[in-house]
N, C-alpha and C. Protein backbone atom coordinates (compact mmCIF):
# COMPACT_ATOMS: atom_id res chain seq x y z
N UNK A 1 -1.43 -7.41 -12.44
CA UNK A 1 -0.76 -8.16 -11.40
C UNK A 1 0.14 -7.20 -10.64
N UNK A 2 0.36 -7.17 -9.27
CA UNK A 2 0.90 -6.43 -8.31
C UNK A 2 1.82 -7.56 -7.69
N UNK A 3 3.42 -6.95 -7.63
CA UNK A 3 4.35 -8.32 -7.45
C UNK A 3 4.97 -7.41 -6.23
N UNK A 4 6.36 -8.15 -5.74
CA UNK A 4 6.84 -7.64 -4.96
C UNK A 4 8.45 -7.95 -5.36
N UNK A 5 9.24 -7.59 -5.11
CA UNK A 5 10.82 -7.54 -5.49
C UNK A 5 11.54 -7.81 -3.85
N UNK A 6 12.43 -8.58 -4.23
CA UNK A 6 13.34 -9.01 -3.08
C UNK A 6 12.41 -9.93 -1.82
N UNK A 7 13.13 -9.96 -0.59
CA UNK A 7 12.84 -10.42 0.33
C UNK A 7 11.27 -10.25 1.08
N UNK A 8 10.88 -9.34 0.40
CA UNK A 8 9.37 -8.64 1.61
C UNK A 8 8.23 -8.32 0.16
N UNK A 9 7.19 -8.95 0.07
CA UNK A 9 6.05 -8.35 -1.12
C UNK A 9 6.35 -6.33 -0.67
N UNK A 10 6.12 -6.07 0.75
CA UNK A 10 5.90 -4.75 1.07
C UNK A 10 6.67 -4.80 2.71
N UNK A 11 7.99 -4.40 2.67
CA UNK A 11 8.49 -4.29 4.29
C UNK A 11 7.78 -3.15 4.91
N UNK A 12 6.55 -2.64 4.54
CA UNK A 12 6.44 -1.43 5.74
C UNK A 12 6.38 -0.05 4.99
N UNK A 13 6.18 1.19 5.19
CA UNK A 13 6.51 2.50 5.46
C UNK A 13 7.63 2.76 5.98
N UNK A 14 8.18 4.09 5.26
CA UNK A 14 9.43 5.37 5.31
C UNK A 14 9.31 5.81 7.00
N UNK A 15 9.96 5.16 7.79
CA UNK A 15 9.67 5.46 9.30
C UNK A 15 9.96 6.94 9.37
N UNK A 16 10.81 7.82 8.91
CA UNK A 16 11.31 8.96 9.09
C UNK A 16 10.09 9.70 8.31
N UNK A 17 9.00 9.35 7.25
CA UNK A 17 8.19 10.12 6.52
C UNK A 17 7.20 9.84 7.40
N UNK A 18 6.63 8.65 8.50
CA UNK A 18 5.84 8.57 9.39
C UNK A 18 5.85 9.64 10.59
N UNK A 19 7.30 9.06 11.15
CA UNK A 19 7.83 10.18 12.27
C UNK A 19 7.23 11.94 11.36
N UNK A 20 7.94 12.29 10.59
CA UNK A 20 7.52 13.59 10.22
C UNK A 20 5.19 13.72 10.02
N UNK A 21 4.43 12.65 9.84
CA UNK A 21 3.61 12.84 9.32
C UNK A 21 2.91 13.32 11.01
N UNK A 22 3.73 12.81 11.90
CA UNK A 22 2.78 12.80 13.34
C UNK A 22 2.96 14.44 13.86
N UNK A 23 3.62 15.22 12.90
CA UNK A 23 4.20 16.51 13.41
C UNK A 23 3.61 17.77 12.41
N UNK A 24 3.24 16.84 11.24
CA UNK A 24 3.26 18.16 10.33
C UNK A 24 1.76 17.52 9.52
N UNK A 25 0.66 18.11 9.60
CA UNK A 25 -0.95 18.13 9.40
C UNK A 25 -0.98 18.00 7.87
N UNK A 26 -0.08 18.88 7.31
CA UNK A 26 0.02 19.06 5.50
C UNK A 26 0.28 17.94 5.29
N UNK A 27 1.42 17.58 5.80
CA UNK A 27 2.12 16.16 5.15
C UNK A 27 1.17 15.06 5.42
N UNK A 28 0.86 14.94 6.29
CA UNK A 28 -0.05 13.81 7.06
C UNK A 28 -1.26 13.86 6.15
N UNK A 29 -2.06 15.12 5.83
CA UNK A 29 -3.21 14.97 5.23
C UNK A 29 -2.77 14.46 3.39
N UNK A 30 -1.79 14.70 3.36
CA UNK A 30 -1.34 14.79 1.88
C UNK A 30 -1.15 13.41 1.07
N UNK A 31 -0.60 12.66 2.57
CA UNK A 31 -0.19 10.80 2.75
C UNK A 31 -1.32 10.47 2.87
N UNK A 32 -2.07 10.74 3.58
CA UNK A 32 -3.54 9.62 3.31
C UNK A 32 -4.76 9.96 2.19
N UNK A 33 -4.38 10.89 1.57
CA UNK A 33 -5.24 10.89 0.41
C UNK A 33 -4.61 10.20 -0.62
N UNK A 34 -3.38 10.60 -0.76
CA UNK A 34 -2.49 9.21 -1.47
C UNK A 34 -3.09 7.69 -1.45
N UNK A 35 -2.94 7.44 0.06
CA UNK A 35 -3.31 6.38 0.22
C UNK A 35 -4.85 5.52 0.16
N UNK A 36 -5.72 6.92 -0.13
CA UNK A 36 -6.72 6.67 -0.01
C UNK A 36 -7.14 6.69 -1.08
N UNK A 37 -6.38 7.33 -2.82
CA UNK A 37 -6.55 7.53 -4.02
C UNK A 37 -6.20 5.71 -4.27
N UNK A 38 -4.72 4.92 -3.73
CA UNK A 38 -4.77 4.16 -4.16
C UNK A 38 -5.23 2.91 -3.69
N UNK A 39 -5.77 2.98 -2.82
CA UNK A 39 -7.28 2.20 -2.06
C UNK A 39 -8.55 2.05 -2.94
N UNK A 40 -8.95 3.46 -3.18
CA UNK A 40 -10.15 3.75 -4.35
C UNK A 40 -10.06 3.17 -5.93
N UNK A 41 -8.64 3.27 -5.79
CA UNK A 41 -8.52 2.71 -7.48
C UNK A 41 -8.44 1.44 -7.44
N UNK A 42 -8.10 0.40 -6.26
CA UNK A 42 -7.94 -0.75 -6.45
C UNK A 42 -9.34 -1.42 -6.55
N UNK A 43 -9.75 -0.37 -5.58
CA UNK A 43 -11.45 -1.13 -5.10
C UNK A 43 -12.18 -1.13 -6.81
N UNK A 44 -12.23 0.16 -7.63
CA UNK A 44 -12.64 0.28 -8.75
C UNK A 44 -12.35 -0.28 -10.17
N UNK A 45 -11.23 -0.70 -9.86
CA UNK A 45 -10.52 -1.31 -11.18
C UNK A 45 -11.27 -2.25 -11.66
N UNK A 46 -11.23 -2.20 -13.11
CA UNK A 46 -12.41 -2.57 -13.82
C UNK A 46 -11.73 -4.48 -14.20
N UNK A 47 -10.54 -4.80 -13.59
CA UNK A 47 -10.17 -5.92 -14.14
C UNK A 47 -9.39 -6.59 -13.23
N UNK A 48 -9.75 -7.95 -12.69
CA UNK A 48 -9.05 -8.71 -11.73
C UNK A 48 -7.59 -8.44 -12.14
N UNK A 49 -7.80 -8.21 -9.73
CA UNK A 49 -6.24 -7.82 -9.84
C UNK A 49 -5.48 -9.15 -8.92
N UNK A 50 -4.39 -9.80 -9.25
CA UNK A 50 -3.76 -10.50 -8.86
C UNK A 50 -2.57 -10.31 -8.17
N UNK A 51 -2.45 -10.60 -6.90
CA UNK A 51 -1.48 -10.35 -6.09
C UNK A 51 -0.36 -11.73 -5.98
N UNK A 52 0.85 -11.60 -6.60
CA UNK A 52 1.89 -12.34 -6.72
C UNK A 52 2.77 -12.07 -4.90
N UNK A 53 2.80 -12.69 -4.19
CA UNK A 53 3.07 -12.34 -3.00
C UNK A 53 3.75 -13.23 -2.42
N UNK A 54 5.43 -12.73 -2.15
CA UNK A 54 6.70 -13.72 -1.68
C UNK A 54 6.90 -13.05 -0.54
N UNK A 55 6.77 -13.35 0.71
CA UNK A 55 6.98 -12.56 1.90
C UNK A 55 6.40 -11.94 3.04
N UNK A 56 6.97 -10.94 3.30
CA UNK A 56 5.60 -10.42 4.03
C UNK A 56 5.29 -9.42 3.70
N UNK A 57 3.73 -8.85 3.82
CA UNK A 57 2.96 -7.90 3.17
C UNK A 57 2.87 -7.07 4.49
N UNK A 58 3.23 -6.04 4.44
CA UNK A 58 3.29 -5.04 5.88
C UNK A 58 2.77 -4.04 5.54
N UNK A 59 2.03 -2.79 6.12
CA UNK A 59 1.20 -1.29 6.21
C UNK A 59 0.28 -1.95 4.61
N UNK A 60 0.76 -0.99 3.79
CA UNK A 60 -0.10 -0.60 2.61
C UNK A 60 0.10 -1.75 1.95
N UNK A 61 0.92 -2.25 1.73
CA UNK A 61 1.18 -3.79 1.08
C UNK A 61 0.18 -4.85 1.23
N UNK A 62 0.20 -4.60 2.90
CA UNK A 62 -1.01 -5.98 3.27
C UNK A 62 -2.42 -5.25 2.79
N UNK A 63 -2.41 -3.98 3.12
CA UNK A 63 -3.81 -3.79 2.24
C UNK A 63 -4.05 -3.99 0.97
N UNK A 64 -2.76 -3.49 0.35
CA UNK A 64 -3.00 -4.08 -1.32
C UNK A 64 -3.62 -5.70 -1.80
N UNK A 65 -3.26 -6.29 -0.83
CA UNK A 65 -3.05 -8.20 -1.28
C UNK A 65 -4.14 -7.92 -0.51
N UNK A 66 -4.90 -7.57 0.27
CA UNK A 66 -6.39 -7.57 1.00
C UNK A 66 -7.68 -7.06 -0.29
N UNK A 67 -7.12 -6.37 -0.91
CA UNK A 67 -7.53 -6.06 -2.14
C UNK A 67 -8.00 -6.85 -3.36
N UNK A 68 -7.18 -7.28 -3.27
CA UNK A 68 -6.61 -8.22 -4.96
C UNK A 68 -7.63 -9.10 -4.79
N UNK A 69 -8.08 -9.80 -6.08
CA UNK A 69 -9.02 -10.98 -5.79
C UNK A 69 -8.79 -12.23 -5.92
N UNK A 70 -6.91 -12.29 -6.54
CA UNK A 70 -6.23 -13.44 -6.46
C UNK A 70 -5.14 -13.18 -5.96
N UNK A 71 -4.92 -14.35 -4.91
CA UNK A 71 -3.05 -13.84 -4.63
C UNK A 71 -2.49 -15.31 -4.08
């Protein structure tokens, strides 16, 4: 199960780690394999994943709960 804490399941992305990703190729390539490792693992996971979801689901968040096969 994938939950969320406080007011937002997922408020968004580090605007200042965005701002830097549009400038610097390392960083940028470094963030979307991240993101793309934990894309791959959700898709693969061998065991329903359940998305507990109070709020709003924003950037990677809403992909996560796009993921899940219960939420």
């Amino acid at each position: 199960m994938i939950t969320g804490e406080g007011k937002a399941f997922s408020a968004g992305g580090d605007l200042d780690l965005i701002k830097g990703m549009g400038d610097d190729h390392a960083l940028r390539r470094a963030v979307l394999l991240e993101a793309k490792a934990i894309v791959r693992g959700l898709v693969d996971f061998p065991l329903p994943l359940v998305a507990a979801v109070k709020g709003p689901a924003v950037g990677l968040g809403c992909s996560l709960v796009s993921l899940s096969d219960w939420c």
